[in-house]
Structure formats: C-alpha cells, structure tokens
N, C-alpha and C. Protein backbone atom coordinates (compact mmCIF):
# COMPACT_ATOMS: atom_id res chain seq x y z
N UNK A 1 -17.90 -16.93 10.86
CA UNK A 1 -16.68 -16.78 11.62
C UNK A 1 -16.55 -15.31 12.04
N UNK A 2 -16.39 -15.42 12.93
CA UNK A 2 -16.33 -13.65 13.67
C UNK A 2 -15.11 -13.22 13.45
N UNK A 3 -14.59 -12.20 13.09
CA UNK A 3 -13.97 -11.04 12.89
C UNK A 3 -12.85 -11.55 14.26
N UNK A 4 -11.18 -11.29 14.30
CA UNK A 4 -10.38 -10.95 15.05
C UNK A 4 -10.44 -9.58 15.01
N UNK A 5 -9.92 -8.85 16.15
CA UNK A 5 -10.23 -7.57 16.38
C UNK A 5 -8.86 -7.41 17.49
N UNK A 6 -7.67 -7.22 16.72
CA UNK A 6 -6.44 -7.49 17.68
C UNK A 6 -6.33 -6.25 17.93
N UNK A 7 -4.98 -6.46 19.39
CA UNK A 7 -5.10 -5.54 20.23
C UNK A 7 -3.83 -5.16 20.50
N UNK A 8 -3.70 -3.91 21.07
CA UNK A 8 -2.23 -2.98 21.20
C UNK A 8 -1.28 -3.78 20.53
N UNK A 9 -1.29 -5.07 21.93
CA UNK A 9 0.41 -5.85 21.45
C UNK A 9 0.15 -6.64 20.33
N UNK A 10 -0.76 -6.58 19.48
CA UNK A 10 -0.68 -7.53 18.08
C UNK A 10 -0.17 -6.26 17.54
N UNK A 11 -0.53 -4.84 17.31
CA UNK A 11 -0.43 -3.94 16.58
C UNK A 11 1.65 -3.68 17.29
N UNK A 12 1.85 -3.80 18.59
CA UNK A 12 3.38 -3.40 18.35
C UNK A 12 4.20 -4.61 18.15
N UNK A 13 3.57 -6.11 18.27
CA UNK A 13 4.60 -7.09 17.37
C UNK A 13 4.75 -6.79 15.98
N UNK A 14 3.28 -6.34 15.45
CA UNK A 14 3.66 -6.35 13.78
C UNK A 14 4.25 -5.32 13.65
N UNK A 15 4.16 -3.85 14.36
CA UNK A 15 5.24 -2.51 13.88
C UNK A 15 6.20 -3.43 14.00
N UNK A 16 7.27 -4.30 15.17
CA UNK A 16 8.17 -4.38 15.71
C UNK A 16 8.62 -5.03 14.55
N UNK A 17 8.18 -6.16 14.06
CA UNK A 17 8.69 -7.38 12.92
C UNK A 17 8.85 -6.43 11.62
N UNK A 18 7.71 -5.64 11.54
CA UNK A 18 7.64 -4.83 10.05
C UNK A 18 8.98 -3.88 9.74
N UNK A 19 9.08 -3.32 10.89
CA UNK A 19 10.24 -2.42 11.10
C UNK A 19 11.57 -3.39 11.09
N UNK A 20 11.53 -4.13 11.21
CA UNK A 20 12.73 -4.76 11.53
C UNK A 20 13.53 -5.13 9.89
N UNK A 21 12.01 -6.01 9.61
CA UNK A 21 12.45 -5.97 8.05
C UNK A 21 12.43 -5.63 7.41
N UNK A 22 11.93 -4.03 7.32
CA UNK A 22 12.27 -2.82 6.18
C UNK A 22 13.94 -2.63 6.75
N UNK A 23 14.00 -2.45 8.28
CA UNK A 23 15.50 -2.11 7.97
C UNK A 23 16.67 -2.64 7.78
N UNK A 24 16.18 -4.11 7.83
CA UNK A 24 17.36 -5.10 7.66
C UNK A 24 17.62 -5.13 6.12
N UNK A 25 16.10 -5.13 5.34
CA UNK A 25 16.34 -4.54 4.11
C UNK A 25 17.11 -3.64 3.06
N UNK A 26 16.83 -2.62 4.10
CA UNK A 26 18.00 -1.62 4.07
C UNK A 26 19.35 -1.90 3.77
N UNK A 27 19.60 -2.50 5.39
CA UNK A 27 21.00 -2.89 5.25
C UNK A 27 20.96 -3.33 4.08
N UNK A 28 20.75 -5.06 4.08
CA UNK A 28 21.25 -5.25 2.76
C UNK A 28 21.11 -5.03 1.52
N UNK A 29 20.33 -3.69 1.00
CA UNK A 29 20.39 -3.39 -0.32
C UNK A 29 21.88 -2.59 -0.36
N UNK A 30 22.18 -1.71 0.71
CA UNK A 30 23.94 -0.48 0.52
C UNK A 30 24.35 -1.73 0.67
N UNK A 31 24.48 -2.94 1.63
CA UNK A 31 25.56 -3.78 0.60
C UNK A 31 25.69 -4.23 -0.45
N UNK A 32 24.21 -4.92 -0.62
CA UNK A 32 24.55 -5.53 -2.86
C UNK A 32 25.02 -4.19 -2.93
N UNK A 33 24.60 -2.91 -3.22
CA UNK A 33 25.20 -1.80 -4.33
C UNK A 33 27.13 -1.75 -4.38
N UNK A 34 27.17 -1.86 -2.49
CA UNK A 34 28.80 -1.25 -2.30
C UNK A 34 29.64 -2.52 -2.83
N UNK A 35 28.92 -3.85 -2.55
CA UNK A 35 29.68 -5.14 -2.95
C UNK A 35 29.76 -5.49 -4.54
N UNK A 36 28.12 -5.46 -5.15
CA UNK A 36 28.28 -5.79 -6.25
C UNK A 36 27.99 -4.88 -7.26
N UNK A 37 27.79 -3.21 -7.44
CA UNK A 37 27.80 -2.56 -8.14
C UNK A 37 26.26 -1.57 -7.59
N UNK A 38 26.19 -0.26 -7.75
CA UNK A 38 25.01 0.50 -7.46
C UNK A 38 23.91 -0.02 -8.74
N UNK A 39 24.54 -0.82 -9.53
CA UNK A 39 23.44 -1.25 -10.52
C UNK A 39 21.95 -2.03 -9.73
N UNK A 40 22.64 -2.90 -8.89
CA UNK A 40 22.05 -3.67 -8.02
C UNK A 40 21.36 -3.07 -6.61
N UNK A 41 21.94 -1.75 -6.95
CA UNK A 41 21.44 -0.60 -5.48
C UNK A 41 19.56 -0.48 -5.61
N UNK A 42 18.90 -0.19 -4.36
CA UNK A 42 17.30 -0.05 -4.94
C UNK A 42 16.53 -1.35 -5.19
N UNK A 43 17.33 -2.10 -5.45
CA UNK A 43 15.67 -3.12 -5.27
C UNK A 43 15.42 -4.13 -4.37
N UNK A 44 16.46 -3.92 -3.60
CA UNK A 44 15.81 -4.68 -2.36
C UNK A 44 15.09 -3.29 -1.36
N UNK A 45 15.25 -2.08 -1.26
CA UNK A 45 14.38 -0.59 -0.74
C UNK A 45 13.36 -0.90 -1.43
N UNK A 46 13.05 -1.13 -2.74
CA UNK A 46 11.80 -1.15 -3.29
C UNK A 46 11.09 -2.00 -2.95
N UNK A 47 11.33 -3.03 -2.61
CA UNK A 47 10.29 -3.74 -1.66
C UNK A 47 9.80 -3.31 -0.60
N UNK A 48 10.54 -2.18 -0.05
CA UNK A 48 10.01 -1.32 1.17
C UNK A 48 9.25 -0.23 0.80
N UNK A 49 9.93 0.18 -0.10
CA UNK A 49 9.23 1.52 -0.38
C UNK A 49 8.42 2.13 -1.26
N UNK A 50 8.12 1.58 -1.88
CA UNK A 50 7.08 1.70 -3.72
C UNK A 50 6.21 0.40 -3.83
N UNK A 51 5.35 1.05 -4.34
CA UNK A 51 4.23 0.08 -4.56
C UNK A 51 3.23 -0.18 -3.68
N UNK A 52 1.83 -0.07 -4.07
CA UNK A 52 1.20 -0.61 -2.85
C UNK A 52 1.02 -2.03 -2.78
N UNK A 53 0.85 -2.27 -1.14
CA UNK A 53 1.17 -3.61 -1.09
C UNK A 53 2.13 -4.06 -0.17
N UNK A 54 3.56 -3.00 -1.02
CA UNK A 54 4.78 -2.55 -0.39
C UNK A 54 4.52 -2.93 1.07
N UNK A 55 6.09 -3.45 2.16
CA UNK A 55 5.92 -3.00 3.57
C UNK A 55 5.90 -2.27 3.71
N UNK A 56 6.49 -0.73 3.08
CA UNK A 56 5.62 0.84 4.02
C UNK A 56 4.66 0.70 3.71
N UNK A 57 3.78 0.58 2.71
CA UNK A 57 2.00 0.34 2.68
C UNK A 57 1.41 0.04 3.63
N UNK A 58 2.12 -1.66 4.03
CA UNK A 58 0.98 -2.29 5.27
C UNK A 58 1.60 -1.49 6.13
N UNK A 59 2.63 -0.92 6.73
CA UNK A 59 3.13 -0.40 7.65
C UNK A 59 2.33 0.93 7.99
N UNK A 60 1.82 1.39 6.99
CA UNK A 60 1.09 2.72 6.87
C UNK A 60 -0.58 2.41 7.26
N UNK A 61 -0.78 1.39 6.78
CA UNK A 61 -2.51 0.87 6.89
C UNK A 61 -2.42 0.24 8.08
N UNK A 62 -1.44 -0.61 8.90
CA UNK A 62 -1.67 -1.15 10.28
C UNK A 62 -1.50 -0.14 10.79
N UNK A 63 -1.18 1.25 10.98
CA UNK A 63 -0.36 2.11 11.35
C UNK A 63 -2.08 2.85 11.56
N UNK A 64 -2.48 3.48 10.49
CA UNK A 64 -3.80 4.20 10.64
C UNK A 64 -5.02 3.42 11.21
N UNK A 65 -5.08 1.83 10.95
CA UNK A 65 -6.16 1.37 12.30
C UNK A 65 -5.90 0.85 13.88
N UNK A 66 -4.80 1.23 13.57
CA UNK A 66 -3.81 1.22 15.41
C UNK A 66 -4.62 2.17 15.71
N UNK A 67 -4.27 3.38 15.20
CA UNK A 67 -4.88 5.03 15.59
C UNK A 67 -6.45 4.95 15.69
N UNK A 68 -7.06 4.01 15.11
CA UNK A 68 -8.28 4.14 15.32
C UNK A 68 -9.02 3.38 16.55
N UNK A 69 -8.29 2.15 16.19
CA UNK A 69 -8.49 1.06 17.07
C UNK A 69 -8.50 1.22 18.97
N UNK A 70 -6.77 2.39 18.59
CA UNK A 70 -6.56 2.39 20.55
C UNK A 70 -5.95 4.21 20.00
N UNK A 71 -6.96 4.92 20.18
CA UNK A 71 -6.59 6.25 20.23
C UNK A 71 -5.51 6.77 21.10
N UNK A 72 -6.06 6.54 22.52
CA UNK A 72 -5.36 6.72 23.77
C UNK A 72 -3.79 5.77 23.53
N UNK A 73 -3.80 4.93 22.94
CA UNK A 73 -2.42 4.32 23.36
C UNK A 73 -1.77 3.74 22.32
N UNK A 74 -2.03 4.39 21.09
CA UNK A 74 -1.02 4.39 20.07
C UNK A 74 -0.29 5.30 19.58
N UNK A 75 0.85 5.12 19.25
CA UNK A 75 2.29 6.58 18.93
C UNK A 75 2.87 5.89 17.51
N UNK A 76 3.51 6.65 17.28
CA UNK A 76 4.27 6.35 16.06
C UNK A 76 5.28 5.78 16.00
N UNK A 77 5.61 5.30 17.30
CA UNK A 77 6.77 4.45 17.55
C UNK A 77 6.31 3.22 17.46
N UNK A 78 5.12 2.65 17.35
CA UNK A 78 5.06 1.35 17.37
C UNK A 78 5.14 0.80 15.79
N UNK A 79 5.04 1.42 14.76
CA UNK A 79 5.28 1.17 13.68
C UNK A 79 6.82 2.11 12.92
N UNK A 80 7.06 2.73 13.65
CA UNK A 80 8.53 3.83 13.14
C UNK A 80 9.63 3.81 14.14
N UNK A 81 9.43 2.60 15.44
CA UNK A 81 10.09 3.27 16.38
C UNK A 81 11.84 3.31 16.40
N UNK A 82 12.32 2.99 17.47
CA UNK A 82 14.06 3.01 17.87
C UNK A 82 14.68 1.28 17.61
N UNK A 83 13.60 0.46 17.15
CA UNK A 83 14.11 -1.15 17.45
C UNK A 83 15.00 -0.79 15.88
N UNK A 84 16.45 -2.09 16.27
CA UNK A 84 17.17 -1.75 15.17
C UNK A 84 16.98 -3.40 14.54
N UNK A 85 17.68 -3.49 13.48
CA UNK A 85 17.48 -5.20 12.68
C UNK A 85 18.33 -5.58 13.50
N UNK A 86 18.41 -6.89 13.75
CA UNK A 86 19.49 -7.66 14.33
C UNK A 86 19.95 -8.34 13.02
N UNK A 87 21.13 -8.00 12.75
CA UNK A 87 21.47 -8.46 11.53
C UNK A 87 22.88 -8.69 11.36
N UNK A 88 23.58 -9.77 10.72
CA UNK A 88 25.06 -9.95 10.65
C UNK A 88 25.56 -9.39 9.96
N UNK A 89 24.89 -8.35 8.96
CA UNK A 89 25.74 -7.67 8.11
C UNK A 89 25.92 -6.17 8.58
N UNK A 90 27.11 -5.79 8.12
CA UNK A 90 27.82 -4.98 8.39
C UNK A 90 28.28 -4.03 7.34
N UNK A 91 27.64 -2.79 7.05
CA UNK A 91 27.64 -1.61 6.16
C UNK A 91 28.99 -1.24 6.46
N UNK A 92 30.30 -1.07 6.02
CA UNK A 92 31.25 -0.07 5.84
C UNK A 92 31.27 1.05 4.62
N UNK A 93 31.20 2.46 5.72
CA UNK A 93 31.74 3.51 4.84
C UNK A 93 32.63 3.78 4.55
C-alpha cells in the first residue's frame, strides 16, 4: 500500500479542526473552574497541553512536516492561526 502524502489543504483542515479544539477546550475548562470550583480548573488544558501525544504535540509534529512538506507555502497560521471555536459557551469575567 503506498504511502498518502497529503497536501497544503489536508495540512490547513487539520491546523483548522486542531485549533479549534484546543480552543474550545479552553473555553470549557475557565468554565468547569468558574462554575464548579478551580479544583476542576486544568484538566480539560491538559489534554491540550502536556503530554506527548497531547493536541499541541500533534499540532507541533503536523506543524514541522507542513514546513517540510510545502516550504514555500506554509506559515504558522495554519496550525496557530486567527480561526476562533464556534462554541455555545460563554466565559464571563
């Protein structure tokens, strides 16, 4: 079976999805903390952020064979960029 060998727009759907759900993540970890106690703060981020494996991991490893893959036409926006979560929850400070 031969090797897939995907290209730009496979590399900015998966930034786009990856990003989306580290930050929807986000969101809802400051809510468990603000709703149900900072005890509960951190472990839904830690699925983003610690560990390898972690989504910043793959986010970091699709991220460095983008760069290899399409020199000329990969940025750091396709895995870090401006897309926000579409998400129903709502952080109040």
């Amino acid at each position: 079976m031969a090797k897939y060998n995907p290209t730009i727009d496979d590399y900015r759907k998966a930034g786009k999805e990856l990003k989306e759900i580290s930050d929807a993540l986000v969101v809802l970890d400051v809510w468990i903390a603000n709703t149900f106690g900072k005890k509960y703060g951190l472990k839904a981020v830690g699925l983003t952020h610690s560990k390898k494996g972690s989504i910043a991991q793959v986010r970091s490893d699709l991220e460095d064979e983008m760069f290899k893959d399409f020199p000329d036409d990969a940025n750091f926006d396709v895995f870090y960029g401006e897309t926000s979560p579409e998400s129903d929850l709502k952080v109040e400070v």
